[in-house]
Structures are given as structure tokens and as C-alpha cells.
PDB file of N, CA and C in Angstrom:
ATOM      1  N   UNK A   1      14.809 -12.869  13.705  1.00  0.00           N
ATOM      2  CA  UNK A   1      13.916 -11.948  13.030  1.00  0.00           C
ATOM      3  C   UNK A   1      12.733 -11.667  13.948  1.00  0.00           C
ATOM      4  N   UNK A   2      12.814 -10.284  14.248  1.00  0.00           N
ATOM      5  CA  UNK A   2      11.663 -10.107  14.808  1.00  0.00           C
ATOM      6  C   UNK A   2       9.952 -10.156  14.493  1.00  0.00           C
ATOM      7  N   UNK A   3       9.133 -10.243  15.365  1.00  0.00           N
ATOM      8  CA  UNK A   3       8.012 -10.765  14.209  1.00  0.00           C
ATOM      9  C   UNK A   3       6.641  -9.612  14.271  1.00  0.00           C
ATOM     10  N   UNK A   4       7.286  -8.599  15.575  1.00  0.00           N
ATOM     11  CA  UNK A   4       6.427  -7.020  15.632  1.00  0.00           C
ATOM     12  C   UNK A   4       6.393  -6.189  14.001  1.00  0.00           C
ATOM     13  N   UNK A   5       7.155  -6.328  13.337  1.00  0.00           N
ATOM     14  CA  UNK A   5       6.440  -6.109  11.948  1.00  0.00           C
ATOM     15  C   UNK A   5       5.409  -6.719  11.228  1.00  0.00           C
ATOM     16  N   UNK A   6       5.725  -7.759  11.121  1.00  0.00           N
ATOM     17  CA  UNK A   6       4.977  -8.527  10.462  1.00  0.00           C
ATOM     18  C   UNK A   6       3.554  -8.455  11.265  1.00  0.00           C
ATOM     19  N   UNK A   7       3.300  -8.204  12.452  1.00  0.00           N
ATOM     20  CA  UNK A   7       2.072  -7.935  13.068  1.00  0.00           C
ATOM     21  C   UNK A   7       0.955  -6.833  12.914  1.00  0.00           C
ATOM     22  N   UNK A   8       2.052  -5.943  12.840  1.00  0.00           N
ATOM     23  CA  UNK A   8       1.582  -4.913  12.075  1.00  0.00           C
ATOM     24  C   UNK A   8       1.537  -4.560  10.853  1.00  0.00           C
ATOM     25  N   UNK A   9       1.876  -5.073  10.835  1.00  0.00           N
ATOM     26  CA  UNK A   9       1.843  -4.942   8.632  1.00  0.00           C
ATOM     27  C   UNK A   9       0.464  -5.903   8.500  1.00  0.00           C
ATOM     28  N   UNK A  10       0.197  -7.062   9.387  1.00  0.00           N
ATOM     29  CA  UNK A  10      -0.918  -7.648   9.258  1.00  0.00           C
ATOM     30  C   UNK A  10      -2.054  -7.046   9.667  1.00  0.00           C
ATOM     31  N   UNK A  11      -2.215  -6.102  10.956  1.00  0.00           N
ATOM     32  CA  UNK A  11      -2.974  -5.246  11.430  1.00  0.00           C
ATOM     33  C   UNK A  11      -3.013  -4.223  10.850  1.00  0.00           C
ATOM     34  N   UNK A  12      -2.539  -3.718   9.808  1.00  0.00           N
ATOM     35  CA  UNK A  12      -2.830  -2.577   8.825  1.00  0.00           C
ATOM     36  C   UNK A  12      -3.261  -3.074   7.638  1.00  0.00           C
ATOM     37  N   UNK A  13      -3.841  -4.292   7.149  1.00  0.00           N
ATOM     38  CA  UNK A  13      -3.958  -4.991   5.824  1.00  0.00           C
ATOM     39  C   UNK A  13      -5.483  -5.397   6.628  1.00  0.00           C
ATOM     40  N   UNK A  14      -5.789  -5.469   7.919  1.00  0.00           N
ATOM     41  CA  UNK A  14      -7.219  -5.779   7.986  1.00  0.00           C
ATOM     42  C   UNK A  14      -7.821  -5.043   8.437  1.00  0.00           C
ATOM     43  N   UNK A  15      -7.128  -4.078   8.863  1.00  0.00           N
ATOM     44  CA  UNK A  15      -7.710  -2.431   8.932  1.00  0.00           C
ATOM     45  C   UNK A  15      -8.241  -1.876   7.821  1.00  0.00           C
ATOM     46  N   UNK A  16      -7.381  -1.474   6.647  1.00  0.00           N
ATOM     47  CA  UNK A  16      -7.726  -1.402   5.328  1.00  0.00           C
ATOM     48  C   UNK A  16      -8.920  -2.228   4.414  1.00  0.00           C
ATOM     49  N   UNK A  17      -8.858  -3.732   5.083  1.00  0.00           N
ATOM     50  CA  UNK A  17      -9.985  -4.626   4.695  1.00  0.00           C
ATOM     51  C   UNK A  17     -10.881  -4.173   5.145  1.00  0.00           C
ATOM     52  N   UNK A  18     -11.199  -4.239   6.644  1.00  0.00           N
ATOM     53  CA  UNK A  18     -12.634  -3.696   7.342  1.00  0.00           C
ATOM     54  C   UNK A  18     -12.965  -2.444   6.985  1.00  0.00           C
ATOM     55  N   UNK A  19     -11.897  -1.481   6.604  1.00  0.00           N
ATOM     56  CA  UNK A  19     -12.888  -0.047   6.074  1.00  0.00           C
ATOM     57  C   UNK A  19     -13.422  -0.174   4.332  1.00  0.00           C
ATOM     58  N   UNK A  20     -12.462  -1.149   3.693  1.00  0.00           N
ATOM     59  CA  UNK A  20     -13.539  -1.317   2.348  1.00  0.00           C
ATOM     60  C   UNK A  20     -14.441  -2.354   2.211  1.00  0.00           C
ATOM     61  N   UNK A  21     -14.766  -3.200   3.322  1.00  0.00           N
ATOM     62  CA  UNK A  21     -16.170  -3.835   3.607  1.00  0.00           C
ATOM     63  C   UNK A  21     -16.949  -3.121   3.948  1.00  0.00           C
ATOM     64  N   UNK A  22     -16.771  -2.112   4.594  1.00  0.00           N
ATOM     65  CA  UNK A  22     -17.670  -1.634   5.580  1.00  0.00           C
ATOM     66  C   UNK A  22     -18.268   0.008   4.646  1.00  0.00           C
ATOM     67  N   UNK A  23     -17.217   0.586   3.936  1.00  0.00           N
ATOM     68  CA  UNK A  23     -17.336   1.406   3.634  1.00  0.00           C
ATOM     69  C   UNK A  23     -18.717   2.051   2.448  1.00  0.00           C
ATOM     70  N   UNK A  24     -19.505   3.006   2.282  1.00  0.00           N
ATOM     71  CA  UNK A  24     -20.350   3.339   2.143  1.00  0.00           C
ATOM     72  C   UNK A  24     -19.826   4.720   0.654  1.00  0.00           C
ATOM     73  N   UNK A  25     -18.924   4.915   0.384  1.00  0.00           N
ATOM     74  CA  UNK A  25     -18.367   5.438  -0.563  1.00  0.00           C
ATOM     75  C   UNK A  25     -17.486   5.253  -1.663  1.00  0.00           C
ATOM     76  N   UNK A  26     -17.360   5.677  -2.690  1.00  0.00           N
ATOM     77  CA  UNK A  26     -16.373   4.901  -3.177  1.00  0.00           C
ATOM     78  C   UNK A  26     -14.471   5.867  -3.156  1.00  0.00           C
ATOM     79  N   UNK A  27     -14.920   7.034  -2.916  1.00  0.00           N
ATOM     80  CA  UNK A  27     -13.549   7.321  -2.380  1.00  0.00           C
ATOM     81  C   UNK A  27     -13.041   6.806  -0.851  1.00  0.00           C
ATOM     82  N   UNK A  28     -14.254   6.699  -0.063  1.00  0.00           N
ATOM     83  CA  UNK A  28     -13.647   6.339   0.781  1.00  0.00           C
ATOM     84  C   UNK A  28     -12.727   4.895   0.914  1.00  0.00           C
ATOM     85  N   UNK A  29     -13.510   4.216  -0.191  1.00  0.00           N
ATOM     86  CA  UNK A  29     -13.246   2.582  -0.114  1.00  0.00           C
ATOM     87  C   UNK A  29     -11.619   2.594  -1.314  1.00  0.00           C
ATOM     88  N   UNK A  30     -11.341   3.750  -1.358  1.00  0.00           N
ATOM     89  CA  UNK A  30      -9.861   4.289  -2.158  1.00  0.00           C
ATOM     90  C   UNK A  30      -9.289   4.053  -1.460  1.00  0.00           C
ATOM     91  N   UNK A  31      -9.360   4.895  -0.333  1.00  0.00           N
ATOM     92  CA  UNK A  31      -8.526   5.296   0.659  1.00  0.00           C
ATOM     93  C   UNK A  31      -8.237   3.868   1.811  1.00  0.00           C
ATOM     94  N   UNK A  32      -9.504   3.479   1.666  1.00  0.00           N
ATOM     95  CA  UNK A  32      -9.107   1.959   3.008  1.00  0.00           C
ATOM     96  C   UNK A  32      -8.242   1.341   1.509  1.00  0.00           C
ATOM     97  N   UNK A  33      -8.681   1.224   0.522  1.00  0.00           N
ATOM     98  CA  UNK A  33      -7.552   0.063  -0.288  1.00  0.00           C
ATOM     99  C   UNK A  33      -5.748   0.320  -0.137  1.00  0.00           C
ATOM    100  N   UNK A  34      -6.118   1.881  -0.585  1.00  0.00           N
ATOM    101  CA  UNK A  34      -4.389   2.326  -0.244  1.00  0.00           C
ATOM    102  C   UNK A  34      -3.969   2.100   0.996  1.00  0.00           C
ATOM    103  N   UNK A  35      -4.647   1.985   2.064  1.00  0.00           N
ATOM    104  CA  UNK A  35      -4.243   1.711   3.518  1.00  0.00           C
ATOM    105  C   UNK A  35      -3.766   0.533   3.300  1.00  0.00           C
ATOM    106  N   UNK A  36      -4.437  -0.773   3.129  1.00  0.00           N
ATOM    107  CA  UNK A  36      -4.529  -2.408   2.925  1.00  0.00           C
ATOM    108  C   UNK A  36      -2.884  -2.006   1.938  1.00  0.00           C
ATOM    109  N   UNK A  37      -3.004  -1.622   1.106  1.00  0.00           N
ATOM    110  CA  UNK A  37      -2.029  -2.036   0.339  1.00  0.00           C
ATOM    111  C   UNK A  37      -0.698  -1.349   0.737  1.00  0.00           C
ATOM    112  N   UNK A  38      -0.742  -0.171   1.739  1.00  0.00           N
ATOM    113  CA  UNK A  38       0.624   0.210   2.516  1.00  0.00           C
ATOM    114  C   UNK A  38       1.164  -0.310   3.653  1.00  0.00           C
ATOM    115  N   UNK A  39      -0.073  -1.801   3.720  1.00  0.00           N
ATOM    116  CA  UNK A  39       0.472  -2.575   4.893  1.00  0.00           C
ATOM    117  C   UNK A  39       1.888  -3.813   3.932  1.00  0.00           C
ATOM    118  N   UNK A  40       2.218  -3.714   2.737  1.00  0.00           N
ATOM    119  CA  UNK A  40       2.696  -4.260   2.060  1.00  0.00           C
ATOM    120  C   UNK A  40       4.242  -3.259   2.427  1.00  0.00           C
ATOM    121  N   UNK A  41       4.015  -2.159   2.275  1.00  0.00           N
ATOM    122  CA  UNK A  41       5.346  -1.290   2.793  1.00  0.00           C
ATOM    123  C   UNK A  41       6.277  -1.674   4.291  1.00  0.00           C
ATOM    124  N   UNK A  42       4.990  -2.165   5.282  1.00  0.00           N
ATOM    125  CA  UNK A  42       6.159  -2.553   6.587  1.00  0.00           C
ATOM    126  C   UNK A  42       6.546  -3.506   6.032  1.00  0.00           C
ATOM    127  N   UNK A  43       5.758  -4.476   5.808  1.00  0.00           N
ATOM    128  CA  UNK A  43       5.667  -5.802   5.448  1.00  0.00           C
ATOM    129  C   UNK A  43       7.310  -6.081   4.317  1.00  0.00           C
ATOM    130  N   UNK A  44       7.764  -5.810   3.285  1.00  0.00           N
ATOM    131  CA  UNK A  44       9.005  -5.449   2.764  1.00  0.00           C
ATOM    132  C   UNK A  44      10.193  -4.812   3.407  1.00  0.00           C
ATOM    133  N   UNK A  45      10.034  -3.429   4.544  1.00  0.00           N
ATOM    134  CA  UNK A  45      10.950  -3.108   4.818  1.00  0.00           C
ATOM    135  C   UNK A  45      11.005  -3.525   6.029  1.00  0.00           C
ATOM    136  N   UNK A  46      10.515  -4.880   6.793  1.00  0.00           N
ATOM    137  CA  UNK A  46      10.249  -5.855   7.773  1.00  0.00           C
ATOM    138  C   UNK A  46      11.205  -6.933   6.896  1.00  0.00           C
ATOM    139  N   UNK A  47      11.062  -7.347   5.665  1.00  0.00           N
ATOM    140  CA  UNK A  47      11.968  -8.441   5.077  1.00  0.00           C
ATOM    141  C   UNK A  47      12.876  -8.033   4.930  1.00  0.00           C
ATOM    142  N   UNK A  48      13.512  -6.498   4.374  1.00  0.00           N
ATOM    143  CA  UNK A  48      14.397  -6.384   4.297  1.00  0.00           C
ATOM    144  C   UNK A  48      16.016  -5.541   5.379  1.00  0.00           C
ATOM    145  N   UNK A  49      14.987  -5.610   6.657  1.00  0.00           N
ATOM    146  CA  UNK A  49      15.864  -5.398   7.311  1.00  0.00           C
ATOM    147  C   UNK A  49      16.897  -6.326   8.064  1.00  0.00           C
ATOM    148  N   UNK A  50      18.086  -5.936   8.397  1.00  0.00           N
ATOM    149  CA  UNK A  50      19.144  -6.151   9.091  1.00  0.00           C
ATOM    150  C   UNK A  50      19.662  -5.518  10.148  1.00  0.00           C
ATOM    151  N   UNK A  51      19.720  -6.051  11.421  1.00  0.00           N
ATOM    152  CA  UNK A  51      19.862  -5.576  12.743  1.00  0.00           C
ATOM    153  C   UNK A  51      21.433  -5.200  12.249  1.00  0.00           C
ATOM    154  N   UNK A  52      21.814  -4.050  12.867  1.00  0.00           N
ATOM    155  CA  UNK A  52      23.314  -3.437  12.520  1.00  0.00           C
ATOM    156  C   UNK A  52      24.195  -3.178  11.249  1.00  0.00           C
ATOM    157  N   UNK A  53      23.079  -2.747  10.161  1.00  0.00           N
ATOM    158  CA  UNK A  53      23.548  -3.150   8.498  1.00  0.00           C
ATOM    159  C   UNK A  53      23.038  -1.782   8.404  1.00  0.00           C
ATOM    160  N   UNK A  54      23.824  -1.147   7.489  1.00  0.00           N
ATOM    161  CA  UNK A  54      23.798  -0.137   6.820  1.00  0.00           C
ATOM    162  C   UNK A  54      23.265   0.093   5.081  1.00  0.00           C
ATOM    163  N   UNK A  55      22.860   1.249   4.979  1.00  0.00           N
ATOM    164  CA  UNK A  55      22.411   1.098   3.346  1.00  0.00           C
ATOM    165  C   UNK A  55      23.731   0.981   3.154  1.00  0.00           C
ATOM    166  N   UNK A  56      22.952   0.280   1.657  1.00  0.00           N
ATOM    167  CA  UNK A  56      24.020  -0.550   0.542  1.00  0.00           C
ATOM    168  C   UNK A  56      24.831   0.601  -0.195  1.00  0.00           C
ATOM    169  N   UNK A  57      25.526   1.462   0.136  1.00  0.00           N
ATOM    170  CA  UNK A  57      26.301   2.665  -0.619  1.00  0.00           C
ATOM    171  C   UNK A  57      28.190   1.802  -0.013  1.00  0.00           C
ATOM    172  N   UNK A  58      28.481   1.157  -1.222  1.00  0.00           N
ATOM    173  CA  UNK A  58      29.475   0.756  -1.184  1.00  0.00           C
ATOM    174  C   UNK A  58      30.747   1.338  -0.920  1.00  0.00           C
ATOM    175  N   UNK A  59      30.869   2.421  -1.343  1.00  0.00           N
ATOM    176  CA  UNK A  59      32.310   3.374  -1.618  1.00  0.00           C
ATOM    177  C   UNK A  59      32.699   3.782   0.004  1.00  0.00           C
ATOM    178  N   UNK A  60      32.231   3.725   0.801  1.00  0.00           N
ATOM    179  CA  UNK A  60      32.922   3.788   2.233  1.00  0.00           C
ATOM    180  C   UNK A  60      32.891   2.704   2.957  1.00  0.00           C
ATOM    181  N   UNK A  61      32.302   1.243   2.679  1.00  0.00           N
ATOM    182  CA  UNK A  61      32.114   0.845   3.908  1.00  0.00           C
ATOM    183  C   UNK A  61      33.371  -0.370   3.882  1.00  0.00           C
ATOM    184  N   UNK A  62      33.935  -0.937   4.815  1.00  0.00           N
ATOM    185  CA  UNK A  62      34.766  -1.792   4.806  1.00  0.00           C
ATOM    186  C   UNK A  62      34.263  -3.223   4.189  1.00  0.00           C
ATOM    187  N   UNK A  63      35.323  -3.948   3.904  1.00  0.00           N
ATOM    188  CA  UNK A  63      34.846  -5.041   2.948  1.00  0.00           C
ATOM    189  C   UNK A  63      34.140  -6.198   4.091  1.00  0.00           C
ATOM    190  N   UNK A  64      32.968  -6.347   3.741  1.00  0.00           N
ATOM    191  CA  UNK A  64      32.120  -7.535   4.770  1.00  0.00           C
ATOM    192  C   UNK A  64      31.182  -7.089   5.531  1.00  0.00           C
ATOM    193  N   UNK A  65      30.933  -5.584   5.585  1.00  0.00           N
ATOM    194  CA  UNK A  65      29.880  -4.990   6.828  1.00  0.00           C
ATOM    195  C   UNK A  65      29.000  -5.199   5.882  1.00  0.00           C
ATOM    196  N   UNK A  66      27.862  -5.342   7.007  1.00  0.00           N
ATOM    197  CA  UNK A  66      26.703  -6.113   7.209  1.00  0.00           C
ATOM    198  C   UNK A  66      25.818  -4.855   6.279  1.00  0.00           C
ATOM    199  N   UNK A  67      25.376  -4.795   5.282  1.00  0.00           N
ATOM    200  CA  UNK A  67      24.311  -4.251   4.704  1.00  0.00           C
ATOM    201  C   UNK A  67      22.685  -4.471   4.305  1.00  0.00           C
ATOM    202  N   UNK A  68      21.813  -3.618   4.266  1.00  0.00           N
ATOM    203  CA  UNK A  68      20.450  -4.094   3.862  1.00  0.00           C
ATOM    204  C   UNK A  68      20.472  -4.703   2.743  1.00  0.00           C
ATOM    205  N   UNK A  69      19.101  -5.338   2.545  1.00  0.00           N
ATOM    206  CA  UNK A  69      18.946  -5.701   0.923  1.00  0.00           C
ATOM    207  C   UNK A  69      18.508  -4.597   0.211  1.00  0.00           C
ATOM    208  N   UNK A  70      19.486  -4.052  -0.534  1.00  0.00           N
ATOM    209  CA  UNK A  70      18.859  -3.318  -1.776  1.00  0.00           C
ATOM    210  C   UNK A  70      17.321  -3.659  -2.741  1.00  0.00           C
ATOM    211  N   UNK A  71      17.591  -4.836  -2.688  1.00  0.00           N
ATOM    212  CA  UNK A  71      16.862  -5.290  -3.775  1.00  0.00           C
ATOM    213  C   UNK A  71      15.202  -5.197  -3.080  1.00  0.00           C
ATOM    214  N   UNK A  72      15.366  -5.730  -1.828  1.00  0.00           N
ATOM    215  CA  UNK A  72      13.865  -5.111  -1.407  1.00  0.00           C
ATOM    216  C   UNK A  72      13.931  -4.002  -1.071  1.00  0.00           C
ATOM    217  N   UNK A  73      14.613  -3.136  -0.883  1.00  0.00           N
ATOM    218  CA  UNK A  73      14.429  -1.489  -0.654  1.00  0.00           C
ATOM    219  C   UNK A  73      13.870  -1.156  -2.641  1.00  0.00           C
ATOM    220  N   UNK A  74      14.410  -1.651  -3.271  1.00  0.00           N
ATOM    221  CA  UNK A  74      13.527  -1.180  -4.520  1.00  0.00           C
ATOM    222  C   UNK A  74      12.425  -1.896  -4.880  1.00  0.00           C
ATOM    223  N   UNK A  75      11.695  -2.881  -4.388  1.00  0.00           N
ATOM    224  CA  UNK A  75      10.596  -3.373  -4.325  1.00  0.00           C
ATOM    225  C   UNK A  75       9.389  -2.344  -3.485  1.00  0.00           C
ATOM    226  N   UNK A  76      10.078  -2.024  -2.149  1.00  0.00           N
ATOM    227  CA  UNK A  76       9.270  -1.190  -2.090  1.00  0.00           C
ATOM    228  C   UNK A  76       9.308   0.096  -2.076  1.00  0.00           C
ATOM    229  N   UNK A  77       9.937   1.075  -2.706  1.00  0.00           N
ATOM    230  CA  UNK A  77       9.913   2.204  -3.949  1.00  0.00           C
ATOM    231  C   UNK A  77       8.818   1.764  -5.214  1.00  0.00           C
ATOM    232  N   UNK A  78       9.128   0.649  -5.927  1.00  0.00           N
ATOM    233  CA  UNK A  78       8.017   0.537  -6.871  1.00  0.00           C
ATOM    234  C   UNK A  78       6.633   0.145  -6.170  1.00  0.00           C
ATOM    235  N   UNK A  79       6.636  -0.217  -4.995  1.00  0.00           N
ATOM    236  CA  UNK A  79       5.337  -0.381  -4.335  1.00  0.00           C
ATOM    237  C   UNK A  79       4.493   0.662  -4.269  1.00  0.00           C
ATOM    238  N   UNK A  80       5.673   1.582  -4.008  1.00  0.00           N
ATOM    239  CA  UNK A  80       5.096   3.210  -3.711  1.00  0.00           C
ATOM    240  C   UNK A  80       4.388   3.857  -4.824  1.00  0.00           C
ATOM    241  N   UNK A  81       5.542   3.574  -6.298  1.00  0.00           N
ATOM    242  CA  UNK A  81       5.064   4.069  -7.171  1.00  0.00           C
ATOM    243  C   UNK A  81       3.577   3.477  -7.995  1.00  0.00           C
ATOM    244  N   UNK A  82       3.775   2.117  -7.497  1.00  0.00           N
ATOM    245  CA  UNK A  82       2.412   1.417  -8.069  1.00  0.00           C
ATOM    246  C   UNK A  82       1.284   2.122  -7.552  1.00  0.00           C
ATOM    247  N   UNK A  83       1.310   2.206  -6.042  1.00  0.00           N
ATOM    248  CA  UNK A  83       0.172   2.097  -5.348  1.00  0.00           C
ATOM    249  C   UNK A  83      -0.267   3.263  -5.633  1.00  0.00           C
ATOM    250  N   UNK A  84       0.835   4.214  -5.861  1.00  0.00           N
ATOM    251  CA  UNK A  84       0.613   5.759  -6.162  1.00  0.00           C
ATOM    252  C   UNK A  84      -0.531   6.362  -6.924  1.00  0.00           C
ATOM    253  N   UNK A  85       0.054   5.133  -8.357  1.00  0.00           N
ATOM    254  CA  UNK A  85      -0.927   5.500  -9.458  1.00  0.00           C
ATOM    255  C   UNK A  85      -1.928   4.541  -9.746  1.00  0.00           C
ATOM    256  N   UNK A  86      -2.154   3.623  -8.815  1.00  0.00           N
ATOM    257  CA  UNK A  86      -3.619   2.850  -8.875  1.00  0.00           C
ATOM    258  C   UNK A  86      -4.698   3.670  -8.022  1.00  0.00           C
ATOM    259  N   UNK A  87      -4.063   4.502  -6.985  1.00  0.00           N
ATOM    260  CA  UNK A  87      -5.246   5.223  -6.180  1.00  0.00           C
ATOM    261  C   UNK A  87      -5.644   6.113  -7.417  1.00  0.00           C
ATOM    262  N   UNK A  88      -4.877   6.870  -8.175  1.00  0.00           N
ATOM    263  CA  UNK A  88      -5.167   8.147  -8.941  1.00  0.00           C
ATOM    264  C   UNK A  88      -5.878   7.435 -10.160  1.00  0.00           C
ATOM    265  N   UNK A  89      -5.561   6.865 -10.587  1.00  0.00           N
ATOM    266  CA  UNK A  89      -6.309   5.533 -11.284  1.00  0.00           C
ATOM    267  C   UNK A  89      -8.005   5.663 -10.882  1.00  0.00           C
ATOM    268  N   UNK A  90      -7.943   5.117  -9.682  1.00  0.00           N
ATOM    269  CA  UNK A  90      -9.509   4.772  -9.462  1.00  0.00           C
ATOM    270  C   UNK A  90      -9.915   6.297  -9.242  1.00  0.00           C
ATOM    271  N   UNK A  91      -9.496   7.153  -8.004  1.00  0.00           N
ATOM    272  CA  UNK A  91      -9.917   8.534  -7.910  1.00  0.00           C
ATOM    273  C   UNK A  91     -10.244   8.845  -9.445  1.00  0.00           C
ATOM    274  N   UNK A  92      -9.825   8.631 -10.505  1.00  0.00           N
ATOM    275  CA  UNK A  92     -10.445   9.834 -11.628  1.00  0.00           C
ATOM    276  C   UNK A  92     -11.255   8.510 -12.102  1.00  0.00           C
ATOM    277  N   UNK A  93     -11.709   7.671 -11.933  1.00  0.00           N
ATOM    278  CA  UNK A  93     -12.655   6.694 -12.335  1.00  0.00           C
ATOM    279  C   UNK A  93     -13.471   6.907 -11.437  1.00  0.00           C
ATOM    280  N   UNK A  94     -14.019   7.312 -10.041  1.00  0.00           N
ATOM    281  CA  UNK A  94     -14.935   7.706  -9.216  1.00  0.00           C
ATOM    282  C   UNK A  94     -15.110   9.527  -9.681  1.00  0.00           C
ATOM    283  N   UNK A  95     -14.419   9.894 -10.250  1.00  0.00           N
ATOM    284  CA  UNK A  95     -14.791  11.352 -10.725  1.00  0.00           C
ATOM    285  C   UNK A  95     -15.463  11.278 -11.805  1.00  0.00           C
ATOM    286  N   UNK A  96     -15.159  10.119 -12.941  1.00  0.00           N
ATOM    287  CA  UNK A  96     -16.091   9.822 -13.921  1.00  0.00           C
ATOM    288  C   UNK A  96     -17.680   9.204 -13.594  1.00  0.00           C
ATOM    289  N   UNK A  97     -17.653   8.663 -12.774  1.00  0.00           N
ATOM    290  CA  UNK A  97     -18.826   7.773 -12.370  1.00  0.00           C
ATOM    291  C   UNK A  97     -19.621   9.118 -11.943  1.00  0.00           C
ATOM    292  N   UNK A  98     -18.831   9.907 -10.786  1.00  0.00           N
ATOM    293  CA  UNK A  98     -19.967  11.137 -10.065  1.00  0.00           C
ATOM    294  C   UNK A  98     -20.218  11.704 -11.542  1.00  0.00           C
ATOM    295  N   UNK A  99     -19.444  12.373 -12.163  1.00  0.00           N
ATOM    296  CA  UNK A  99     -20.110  12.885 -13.509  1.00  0.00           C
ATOM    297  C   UNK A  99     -20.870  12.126 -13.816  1.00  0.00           C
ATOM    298  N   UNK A 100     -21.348  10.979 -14.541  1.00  0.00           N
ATOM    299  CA  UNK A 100     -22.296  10.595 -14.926  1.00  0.00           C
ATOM    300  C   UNK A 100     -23.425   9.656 -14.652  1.00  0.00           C
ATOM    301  N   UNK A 101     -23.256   9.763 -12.991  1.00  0.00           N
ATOM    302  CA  UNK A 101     -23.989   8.866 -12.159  1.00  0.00           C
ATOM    303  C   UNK A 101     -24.592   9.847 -11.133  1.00  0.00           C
ATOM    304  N   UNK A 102     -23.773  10.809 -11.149  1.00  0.00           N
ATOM    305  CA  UNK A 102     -24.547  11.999  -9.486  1.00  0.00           C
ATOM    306  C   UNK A 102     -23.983  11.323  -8.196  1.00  0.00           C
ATOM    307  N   UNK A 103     -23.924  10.359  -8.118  1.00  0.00           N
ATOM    308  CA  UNK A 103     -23.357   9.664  -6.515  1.00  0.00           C
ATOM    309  C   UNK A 103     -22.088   9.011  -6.991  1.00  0.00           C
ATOM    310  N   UNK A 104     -21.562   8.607  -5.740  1.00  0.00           N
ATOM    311  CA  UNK A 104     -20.311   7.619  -5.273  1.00  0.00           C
ATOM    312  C   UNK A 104     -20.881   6.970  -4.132  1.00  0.00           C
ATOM    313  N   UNK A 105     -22.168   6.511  -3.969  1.00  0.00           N
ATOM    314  CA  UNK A 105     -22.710   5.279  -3.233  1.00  0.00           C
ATOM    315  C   UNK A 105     -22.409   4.624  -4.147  1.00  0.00           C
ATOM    316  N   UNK A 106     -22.039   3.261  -4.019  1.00  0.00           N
ATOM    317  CA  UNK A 106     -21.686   2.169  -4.494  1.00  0.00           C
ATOM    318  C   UNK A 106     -23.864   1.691  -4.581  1.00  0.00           C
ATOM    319  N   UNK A 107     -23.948   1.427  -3.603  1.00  0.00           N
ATOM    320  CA  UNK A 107     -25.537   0.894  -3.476  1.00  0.00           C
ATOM    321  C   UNK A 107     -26.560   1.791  -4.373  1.00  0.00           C
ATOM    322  N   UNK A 108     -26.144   3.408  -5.012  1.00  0.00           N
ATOM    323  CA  UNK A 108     -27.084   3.937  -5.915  1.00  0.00           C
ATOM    324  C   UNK A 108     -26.794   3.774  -6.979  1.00  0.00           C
ATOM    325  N   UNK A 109     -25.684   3.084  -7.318  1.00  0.00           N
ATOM    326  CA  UNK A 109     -24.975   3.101  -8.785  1.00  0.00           C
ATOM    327  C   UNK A 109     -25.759   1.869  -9.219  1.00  0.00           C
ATOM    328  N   UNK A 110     -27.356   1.967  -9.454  1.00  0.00           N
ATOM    329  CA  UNK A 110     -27.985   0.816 -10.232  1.00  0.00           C
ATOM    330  C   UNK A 110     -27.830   1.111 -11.448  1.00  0.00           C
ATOM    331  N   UNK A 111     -27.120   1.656 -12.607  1.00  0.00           N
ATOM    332  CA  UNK A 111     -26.755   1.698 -13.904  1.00  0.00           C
ATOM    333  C   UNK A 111     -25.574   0.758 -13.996  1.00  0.00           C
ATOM    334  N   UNK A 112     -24.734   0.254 -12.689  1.00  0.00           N
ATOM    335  CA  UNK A 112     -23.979  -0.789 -12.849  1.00  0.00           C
ATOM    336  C   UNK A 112     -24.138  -2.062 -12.872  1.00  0.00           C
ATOM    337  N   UNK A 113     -25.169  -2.618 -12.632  1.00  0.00           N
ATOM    338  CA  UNK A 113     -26.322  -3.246 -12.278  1.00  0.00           C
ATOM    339  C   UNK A 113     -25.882  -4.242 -13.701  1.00  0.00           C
ATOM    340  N   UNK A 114     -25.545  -5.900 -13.057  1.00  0.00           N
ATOM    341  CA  UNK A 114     -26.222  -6.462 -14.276  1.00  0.00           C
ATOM    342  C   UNK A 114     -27.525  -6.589 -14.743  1.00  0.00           C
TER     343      UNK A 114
END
């Protein structure tokens, strides 16, 4: 198993970290999260690959060839779909806040303020 995925799947998860530490907005700090969390996408189709394996579509292939795992190819499809709708999630929760806050500084939002 090679381990150049997994490197990068790690180098895109602290990429994503350092732009929502660092970040000064709150869409922007959307956008580094969805980054962080599409480092979870190599990261799966890094587990679920097989050197010389074909997708799992049974009806042609001879009995014993080497196929992917299905089962993490639909792990990360629902990754997709999760991550999909947690960004759109927060995006219309930072559209609520600008409505009734005027900013998406995180640091002017003193009405959040314990």
C-alpha cells in the first residue's frame, strides 16, 4: 500500500485547518472546513483502492478478478453527500447571522458573546 495518499489527504486536512484558524470570515472559514473535510475523500479512495482491480460491476468480469471495495466507494459518495449539505447548512446560517448581525467577522459578532 502506497502511503503518497495518505500524505496528502493529511496535507489537505491541515491546509483546511490552518485556513479556519487563521481565517477572518465566516464564509471563508466554510470553505477551509469543506477543504479539511475533502481531505477525507483521498483519504477513503486511498483505502479503497486496489492496484489492477476493476469496479465492482460483476456481469462481465471473470470469476476471481481482483476488484475495488464497493463498500468504501459508497462511503465516500455519502461523504460527498454529507459534506454537501453541511456547507449549505452553515452558508444559510452565515446568511442568517449577516441579516441580523450586519457582519460575518466572527470577532464583531459580540451579540454571540456569553
Amino acid at each position: 500500500m502506497a502511503i503518497f495518499p495518505f500524505l496528502v489527504s493529511g496535507w489537505i486536512l491541515l491546509v483546511g485547518v490552518f485556513g479556519l484558524v487563521v481565517s477572518r470570515d465566516l464564509i471563508q472559514a466554510i470553505g477551509c472546513l469543506s477543504v479539511a473535510q475533502s481531505s477525507t475523500y483521498v483519504l477513503l479512495l486511498a483505502i479503497g483502492y486496489r492496484r489492477g482491480a476493476t469496479a465492482p460491476v460483476y456481469a462481465d468480469l471473470p470469476v476471481g478478478s481482483p476488484v475495488v471495495d464497493p463498500v468504501v466507494q459508497a462511503l465516500a459518495l455519502t461523504d460527498v453527500v454529507v459534506g454537501a449539505t453541511v456547507t449549505a447548512l452553515l452558508l444559510a446560517l452565515v446568511i442568517q447571522l449577516r441579516k441580523r448581525h450586519g457582519t460575518v467577522d466572527p470577532e464583531q459578532l459580540t451579540g454571540l458573546r456569553g
